[in-house]
N, C-alpha and C. Protein backbone atom coordinates (compact mmCIF):
# COMPACT_ATOMS: atom_id res chain seq x y z
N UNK A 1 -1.16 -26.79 8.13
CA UNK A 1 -1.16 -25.64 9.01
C UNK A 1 0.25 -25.26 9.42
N UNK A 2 0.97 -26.25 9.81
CA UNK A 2 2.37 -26.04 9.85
C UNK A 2 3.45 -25.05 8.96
N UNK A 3 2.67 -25.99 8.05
CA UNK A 3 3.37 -24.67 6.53
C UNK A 3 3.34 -23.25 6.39
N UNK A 4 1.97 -22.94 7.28
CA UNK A 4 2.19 -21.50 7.37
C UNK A 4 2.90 -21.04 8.03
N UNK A 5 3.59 -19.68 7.42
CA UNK A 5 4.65 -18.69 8.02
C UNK A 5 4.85 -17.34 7.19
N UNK A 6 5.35 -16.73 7.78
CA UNK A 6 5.06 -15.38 7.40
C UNK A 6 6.59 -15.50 6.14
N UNK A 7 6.56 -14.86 4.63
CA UNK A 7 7.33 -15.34 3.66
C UNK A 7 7.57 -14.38 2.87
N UNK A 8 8.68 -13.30 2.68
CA UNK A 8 8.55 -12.17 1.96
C UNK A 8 9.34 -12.54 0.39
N UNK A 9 9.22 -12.80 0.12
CA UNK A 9 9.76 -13.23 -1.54
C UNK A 9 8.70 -14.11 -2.19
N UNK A 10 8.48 -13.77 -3.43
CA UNK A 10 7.47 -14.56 -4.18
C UNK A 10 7.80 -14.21 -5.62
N UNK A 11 7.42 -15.50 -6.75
CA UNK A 11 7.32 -15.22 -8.17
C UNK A 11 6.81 -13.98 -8.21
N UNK A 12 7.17 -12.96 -9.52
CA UNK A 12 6.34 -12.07 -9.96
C UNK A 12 4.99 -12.61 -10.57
N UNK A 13 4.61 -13.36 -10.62
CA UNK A 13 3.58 -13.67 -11.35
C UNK A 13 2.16 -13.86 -10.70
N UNK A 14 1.56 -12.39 -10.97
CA UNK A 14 -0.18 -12.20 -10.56
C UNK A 14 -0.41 -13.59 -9.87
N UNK A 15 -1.24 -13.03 -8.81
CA UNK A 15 -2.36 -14.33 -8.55
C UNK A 15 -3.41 -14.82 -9.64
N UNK A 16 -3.83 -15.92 -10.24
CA UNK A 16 -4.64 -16.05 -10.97
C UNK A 16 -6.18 -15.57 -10.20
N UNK A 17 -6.94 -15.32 -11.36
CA UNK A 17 -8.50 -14.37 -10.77
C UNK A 17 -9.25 -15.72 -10.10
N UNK A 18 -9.00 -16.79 -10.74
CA UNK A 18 -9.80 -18.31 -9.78
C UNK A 18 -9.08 -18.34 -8.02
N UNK A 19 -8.00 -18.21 -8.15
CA UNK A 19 -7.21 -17.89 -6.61
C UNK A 19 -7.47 -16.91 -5.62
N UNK A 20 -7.67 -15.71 -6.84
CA UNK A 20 -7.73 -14.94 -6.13
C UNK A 20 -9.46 -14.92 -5.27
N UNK A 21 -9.93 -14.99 -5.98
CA UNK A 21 -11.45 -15.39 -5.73
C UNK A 21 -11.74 -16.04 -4.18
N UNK A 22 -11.00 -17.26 -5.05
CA UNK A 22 -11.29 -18.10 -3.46
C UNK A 22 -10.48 -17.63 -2.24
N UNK A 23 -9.17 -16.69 -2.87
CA UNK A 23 -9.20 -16.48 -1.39
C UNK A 23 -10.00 -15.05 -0.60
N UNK A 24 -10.59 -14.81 -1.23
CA UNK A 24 -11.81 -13.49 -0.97
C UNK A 24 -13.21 -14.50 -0.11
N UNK A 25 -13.54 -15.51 -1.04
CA UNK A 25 -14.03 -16.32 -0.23
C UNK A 25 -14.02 -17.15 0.74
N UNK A 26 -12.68 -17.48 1.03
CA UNK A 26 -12.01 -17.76 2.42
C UNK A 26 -12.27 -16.84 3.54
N UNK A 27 -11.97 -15.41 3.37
CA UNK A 27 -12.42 -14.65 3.83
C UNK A 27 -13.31 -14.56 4.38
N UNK A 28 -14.67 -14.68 3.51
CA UNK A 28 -15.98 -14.46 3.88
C UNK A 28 -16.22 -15.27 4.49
N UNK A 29 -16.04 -16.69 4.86
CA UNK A 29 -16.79 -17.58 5.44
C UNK A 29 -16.12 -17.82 6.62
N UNK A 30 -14.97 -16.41 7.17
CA UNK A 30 -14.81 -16.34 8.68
C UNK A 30 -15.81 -16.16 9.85
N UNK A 31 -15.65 -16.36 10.90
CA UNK A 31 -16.89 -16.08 11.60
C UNK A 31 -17.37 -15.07 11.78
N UNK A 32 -18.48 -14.78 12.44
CA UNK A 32 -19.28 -13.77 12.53
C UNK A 32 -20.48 -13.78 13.79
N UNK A 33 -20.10 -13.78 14.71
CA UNK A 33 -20.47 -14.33 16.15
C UNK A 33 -21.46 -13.43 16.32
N UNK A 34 -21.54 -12.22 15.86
CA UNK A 34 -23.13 -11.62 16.30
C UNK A 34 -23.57 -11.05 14.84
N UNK A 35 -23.12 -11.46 14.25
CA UNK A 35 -23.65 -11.47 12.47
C UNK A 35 -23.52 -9.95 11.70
N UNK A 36 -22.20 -9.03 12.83
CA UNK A 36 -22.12 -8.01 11.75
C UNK A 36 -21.44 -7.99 10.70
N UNK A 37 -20.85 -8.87 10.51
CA UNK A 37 -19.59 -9.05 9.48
C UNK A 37 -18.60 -8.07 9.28
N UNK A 38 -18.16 -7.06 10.24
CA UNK A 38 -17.15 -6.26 10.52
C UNK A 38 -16.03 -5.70 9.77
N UNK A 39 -15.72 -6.73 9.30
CA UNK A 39 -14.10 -6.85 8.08
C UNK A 39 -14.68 -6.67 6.99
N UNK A 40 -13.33 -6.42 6.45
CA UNK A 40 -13.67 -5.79 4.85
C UNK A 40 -12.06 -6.10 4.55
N UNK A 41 -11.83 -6.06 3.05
CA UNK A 41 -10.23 -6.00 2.85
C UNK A 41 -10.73 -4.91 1.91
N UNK A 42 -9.31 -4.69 1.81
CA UNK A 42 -8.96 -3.31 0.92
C UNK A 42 -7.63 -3.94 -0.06
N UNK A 43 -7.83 -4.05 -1.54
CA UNK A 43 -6.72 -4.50 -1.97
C UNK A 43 -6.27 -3.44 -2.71
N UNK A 44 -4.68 -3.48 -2.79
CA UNK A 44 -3.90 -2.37 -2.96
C UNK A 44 -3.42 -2.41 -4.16
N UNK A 45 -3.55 -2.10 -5.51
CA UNK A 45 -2.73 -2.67 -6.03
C UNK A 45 -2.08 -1.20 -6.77
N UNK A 46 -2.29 0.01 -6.95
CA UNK A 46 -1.33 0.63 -7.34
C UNK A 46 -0.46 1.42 -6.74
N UNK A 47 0.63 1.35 -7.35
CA UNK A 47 2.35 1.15 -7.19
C UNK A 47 2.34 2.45 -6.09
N UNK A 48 1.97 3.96 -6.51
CA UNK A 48 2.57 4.71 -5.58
C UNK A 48 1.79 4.28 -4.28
N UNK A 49 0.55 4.26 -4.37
CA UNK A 49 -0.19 4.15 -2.97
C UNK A 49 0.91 2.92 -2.26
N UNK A 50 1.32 1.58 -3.00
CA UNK A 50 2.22 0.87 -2.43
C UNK A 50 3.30 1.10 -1.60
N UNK A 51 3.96 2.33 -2.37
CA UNK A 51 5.21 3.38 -1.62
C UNK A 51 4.81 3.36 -0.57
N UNK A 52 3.68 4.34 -0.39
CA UNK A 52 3.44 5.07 0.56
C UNK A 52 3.55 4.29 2.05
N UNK A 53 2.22 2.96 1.51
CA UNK A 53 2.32 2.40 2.65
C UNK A 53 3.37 1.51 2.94
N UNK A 54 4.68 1.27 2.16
CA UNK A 54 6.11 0.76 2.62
C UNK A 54 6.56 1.84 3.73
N UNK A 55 6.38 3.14 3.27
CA UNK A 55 6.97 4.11 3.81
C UNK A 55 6.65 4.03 5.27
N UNK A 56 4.99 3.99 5.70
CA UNK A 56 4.34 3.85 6.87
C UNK A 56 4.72 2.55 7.59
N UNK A 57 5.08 1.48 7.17
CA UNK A 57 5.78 0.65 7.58
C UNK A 57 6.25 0.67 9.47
N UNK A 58 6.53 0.03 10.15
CA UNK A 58 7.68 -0.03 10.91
C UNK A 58 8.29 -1.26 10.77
N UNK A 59 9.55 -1.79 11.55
CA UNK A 59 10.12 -2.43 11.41
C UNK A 59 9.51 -3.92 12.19
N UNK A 60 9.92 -5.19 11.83
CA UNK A 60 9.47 -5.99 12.49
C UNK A 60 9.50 -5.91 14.11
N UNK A 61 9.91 -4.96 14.68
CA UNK A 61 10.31 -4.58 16.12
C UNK A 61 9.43 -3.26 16.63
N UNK A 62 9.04 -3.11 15.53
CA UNK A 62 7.60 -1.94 15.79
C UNK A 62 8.63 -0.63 15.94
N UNK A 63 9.35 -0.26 15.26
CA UNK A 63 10.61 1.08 15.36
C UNK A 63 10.25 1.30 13.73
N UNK A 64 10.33 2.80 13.87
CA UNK A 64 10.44 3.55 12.39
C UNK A 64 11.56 3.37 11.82
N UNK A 65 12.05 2.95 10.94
CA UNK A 65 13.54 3.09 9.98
C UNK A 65 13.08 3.31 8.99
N UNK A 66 14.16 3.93 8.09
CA UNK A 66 13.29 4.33 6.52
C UNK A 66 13.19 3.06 5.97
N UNK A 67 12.33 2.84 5.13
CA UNK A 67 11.68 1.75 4.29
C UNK A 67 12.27 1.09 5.19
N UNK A 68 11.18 0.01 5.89
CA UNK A 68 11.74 -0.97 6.93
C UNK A 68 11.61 -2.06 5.91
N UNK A 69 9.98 -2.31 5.30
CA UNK A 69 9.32 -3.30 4.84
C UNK A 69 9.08 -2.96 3.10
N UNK A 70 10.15 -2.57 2.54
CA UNK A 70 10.16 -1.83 1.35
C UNK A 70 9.69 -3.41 0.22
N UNK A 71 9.36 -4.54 0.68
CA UNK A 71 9.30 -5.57 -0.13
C UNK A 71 8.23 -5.51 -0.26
N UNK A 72 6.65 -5.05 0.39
CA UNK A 72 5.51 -4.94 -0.13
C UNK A 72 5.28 -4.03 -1.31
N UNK A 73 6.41 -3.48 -1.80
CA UNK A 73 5.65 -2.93 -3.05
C UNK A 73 5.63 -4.03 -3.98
N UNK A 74 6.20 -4.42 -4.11
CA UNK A 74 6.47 -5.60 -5.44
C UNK A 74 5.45 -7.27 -5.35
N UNK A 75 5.26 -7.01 -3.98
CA UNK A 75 4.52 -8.54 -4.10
C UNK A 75 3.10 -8.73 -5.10
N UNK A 76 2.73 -10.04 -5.61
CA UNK A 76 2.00 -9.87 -5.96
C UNK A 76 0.33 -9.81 -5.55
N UNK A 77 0.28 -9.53 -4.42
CA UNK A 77 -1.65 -9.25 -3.97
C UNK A 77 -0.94 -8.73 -2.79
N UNK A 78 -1.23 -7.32 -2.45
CA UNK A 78 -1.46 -6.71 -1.30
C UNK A 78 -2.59 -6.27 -0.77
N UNK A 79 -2.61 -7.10 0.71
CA UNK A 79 -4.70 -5.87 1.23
C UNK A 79 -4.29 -5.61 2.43
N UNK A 80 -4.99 -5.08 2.80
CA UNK A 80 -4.99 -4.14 3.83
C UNK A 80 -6.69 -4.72 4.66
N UNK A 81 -6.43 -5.11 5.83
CA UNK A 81 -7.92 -5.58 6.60
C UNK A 81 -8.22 -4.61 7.38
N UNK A 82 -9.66 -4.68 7.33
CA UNK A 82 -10.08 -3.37 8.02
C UNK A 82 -11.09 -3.61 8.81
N UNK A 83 -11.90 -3.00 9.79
CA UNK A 83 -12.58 -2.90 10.64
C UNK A 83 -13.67 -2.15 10.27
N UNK A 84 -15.06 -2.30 9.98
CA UNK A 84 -15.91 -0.94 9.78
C UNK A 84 -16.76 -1.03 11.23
N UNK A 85 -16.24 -0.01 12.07
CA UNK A 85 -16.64 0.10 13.63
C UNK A 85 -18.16 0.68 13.80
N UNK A 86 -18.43 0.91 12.46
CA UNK A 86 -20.02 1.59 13.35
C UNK A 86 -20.45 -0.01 12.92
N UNK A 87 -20.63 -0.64 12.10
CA UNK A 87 -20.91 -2.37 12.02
C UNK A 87 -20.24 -2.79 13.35
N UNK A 88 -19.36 -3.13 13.71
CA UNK A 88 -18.94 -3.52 14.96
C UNK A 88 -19.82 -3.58 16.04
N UNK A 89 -19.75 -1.72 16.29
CA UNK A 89 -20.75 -1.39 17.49
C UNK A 89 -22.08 -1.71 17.67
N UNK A 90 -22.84 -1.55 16.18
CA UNK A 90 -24.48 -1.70 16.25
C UNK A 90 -24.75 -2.72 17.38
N UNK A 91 -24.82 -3.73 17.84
CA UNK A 91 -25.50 -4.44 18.47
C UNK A 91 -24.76 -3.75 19.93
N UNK A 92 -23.27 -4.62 20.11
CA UNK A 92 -23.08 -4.83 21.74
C UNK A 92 -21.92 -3.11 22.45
N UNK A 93 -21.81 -1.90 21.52
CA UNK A 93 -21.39 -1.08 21.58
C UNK A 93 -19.72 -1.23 21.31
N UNK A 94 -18.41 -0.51 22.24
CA UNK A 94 -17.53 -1.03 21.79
C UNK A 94 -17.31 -2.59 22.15
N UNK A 95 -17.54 -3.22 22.59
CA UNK A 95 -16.71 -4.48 22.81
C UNK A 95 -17.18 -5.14 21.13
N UNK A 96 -17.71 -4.99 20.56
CA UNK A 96 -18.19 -5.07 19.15
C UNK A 96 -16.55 -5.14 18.20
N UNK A 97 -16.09 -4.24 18.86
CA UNK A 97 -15.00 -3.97 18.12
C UNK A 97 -13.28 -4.59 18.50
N UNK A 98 -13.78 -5.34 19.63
CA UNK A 98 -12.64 -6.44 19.56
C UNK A 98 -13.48 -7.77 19.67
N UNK A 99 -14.10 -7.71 19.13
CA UNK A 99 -14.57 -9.13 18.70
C UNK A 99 -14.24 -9.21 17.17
N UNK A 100 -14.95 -7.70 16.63
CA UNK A 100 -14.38 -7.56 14.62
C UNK A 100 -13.21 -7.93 14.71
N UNK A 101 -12.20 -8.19 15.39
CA UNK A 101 -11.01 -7.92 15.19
C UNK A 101 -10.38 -9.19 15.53
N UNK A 102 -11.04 -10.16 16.33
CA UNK A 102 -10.76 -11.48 16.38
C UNK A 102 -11.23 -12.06 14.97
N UNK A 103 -12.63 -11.67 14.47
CA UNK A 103 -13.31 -12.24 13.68
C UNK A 103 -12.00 -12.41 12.42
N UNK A 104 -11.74 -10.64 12.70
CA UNK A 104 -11.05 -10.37 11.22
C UNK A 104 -9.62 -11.47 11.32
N UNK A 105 -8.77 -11.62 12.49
CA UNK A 105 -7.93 -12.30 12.64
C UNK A 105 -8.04 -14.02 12.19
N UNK A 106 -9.35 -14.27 12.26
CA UNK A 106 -9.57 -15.69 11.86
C UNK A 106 -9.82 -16.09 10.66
N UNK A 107 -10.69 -14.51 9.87
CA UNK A 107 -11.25 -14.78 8.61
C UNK A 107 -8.95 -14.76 7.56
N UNK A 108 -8.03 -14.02 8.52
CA UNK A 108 -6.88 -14.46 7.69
C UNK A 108 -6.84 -15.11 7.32
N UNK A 109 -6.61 -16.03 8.94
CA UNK A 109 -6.32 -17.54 8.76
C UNK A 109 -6.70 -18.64 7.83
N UNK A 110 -7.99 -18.55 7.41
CA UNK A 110 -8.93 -19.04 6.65
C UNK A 110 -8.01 -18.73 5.10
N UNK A 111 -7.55 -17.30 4.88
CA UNK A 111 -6.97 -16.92 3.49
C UNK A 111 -5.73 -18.12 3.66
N UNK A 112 -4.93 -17.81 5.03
CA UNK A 112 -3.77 -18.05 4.68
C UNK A 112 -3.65 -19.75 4.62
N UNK A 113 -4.37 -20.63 5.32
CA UNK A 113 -4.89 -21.44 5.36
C UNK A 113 -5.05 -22.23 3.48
N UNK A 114 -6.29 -21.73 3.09
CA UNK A 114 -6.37 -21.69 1.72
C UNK A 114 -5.37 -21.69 0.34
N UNK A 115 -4.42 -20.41 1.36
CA UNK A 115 -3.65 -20.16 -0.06
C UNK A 115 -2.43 -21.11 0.00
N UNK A 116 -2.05 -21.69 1.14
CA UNK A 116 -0.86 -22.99 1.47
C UNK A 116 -1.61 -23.75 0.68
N UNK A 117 -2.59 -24.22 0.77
CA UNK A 117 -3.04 -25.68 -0.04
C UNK A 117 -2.68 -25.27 -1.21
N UNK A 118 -3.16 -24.08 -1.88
CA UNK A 118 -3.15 -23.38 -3.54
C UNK A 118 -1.42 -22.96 -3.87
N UNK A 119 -0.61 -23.37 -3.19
CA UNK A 119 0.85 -23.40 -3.30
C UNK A 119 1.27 -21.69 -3.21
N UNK A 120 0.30 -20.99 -2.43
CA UNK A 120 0.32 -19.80 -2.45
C UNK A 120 1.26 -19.05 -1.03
N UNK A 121 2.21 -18.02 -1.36
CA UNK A 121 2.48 -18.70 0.22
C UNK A 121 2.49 -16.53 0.47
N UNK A 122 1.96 -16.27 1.82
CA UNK A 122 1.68 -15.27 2.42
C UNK A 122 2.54 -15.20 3.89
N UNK A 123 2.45 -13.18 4.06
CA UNK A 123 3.16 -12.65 4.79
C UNK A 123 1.96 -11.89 5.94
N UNK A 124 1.87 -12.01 6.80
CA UNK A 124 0.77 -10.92 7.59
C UNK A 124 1.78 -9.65 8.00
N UNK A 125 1.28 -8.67 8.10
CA UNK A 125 1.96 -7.44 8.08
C UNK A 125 0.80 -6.91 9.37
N UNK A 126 1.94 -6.76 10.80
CA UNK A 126 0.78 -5.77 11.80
C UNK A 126 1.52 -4.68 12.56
N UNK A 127 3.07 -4.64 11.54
CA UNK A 127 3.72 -3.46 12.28
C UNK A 127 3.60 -2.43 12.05
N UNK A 128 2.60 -1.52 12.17
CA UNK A 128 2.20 -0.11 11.77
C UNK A 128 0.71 0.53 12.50
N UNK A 129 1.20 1.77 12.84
CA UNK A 129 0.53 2.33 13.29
C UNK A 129 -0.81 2.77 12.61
N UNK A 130 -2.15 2.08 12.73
CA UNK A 130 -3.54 2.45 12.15
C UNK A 130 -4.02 4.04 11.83
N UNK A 131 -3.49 5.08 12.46
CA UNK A 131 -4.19 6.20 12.13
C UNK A 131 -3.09 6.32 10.84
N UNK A 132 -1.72 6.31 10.75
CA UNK A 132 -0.95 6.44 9.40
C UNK A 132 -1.75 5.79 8.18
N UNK A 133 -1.56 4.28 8.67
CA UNK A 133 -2.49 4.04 7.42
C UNK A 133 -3.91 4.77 6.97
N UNK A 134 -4.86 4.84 8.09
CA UNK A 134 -5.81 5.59 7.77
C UNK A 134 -5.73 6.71 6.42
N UNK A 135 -4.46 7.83 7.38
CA UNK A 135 -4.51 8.58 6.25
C UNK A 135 -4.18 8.64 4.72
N UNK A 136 -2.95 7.66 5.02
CA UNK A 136 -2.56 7.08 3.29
C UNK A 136 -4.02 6.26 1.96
N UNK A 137 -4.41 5.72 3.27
CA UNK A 137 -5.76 5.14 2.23
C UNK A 137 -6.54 5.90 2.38
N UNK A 138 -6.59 7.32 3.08
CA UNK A 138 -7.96 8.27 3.17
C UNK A 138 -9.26 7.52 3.35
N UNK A 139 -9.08 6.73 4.40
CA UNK A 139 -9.84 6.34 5.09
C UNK A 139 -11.00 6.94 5.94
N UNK A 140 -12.22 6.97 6.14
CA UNK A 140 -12.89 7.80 7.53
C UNK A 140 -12.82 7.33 8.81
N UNK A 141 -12.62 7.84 9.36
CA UNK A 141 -12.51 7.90 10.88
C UNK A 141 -13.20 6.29 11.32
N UNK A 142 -14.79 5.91 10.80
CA UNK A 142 -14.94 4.21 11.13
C UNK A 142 -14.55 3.09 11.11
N UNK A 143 -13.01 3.21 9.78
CA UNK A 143 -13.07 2.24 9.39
C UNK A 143 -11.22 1.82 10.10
N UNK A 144 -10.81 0.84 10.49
CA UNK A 144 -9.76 0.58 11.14
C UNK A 144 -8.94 0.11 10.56
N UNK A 145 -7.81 0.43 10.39
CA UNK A 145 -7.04 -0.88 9.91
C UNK A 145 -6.21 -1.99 10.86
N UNK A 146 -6.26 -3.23 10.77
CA UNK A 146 -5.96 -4.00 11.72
C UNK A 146 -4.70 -5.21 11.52
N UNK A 147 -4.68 -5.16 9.70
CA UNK A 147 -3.49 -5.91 9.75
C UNK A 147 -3.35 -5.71 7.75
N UNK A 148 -2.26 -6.01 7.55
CA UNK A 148 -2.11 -6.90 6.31
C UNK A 148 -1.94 -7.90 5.43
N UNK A 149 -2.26 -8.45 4.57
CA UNK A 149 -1.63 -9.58 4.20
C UNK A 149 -1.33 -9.29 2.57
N UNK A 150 0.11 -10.19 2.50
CA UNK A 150 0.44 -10.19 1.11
C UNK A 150 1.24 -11.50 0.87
N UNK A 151 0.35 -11.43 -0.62
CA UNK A 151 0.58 -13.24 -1.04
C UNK A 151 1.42 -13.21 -2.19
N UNK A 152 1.90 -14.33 -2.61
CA UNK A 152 2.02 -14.76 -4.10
C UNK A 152 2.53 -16.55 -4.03
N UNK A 153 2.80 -16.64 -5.19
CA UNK A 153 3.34 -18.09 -5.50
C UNK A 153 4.91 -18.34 -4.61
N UNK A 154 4.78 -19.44 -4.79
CA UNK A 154 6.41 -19.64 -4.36
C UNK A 154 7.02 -19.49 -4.82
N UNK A 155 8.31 -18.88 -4.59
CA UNK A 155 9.32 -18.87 -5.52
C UNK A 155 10.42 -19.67 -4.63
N UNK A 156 11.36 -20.85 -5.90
CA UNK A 156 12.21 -21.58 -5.35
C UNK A 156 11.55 -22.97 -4.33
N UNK A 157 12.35 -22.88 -3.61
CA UNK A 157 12.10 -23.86 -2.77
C UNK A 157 11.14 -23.49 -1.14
N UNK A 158 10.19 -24.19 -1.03
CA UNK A 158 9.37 -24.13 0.35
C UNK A 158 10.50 -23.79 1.99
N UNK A 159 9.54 -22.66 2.63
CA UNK A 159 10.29 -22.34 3.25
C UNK A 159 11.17 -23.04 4.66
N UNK A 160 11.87 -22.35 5.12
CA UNK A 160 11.93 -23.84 6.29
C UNK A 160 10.65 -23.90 7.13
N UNK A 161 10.81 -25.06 8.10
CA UNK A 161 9.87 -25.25 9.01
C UNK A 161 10.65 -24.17 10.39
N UNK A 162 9.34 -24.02 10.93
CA UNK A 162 10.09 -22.84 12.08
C UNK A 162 10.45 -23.96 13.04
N UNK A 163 10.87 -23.72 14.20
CA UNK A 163 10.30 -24.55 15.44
C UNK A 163 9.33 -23.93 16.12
N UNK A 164 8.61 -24.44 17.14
CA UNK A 164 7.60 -24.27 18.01
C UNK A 164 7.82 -24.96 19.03
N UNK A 165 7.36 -24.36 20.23
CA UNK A 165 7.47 -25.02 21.24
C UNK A 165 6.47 -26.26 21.74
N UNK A 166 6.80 -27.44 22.16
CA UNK A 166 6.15 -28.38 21.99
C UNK A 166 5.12 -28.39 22.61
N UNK A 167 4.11 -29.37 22.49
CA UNK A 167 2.91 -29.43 23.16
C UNK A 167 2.55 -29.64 24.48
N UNK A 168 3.70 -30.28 24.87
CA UNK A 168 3.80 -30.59 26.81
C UNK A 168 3.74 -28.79 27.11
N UNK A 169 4.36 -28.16 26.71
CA UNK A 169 4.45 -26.74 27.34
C UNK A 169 3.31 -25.50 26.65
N UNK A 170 2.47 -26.24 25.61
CA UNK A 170 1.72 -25.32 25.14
C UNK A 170 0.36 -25.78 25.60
N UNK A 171 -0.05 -27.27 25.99
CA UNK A 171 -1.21 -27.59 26.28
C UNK A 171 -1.06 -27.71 28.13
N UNK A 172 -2.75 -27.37 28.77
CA UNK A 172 -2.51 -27.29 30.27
C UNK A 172 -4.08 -28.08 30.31
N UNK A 173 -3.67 -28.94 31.26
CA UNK A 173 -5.31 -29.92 31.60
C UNK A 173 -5.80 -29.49 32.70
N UNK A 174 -6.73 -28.93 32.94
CA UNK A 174 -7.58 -29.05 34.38
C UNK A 174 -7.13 -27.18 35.15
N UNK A 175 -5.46 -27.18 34.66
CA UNK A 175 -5.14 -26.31 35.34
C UNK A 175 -3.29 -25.65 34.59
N UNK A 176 -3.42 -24.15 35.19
CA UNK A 176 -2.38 -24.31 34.55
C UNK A 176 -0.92 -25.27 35.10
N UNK A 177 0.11 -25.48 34.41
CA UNK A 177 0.94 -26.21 35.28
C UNK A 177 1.97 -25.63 34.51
């Protein structure tokens, strides 16, 4: 779990279709707490639509610059996670729809999770404004976009370890302290 981190450089070389698979099925077997199954991915794979959404981009600081994130065209598996909000809503109305969105946040984890063991190493992408994307993928109005992810192999050597702040200051017993 450690190993994961967000990693923009990778071999050119496709995900294999057995990889890719499982990590679709990683996916799926995120939770689903009132059983609408909410998420969906959207995988991207041709080049101009790629532009486009480099273009829509912002910067890791959430600011427009031209091509902030111009390295998602080239990676090899780009998707796009999405929200389908009338699934969301059916049962508990909106709050439906930040629960999809935890769901969808966990069913990542699960990818990104997966694809570290498979020597696969991934980037989550959440700096961009959802109605832009909308329109680049001509999307309808239900369906959300909520984050990205893009994978491939390693290239070179594994990345560093980040730091984190330790557990005395991240764990609280009884109360906060």
């Amino acid at each position: 779990m450690k190993r994961i981190q967000n990693v923009r450089t990778y071999d050119d070389k496709k995900l294999e279709a057995k990889d890719e698979k499982m990590l679709y099925e990683a996916f799926l077997a995120g939770p689903s707490s009132i059983s609408n199954q909410a998420r969906e991915i959207i995988v991207v794979e041709d080049s101009t639509l790629r532009k486009k959404l480099a273009n829509d981009l912002l910067s890791p600081y959430m600011v427009k610059e031209s091509i902030p994130q111009k390295w998602i065209e080239d990676v090899p598996f780009l998707s796009v996670i999405v929200i389908e909000k009338r699934r969301a809503m059916s049962r508990i109305g909106s709050k439906g729809i930040l629960i999809a969105q935890k769901e969808a946040e966990s069913a990542i984890q699960n990818m990104r999770l997966l694809a570290t063991c498979l020597q696969i190493n991934s980037a989550i992408i959440r700096e961009f404004e959802p109605e832009t994307i909308r329109k680049t993928l001509l999307l309808p109005w239900y369906v959300e976009p909520v984050a990205m992810l893009a994978c491939g192999y390693a290239l070179g050597e594994a990345p560093m370890q980040l730091k984190s702040l330790s557990m005395e200051n991240m764990i609280h017993k009884d109360r906060w302290s």
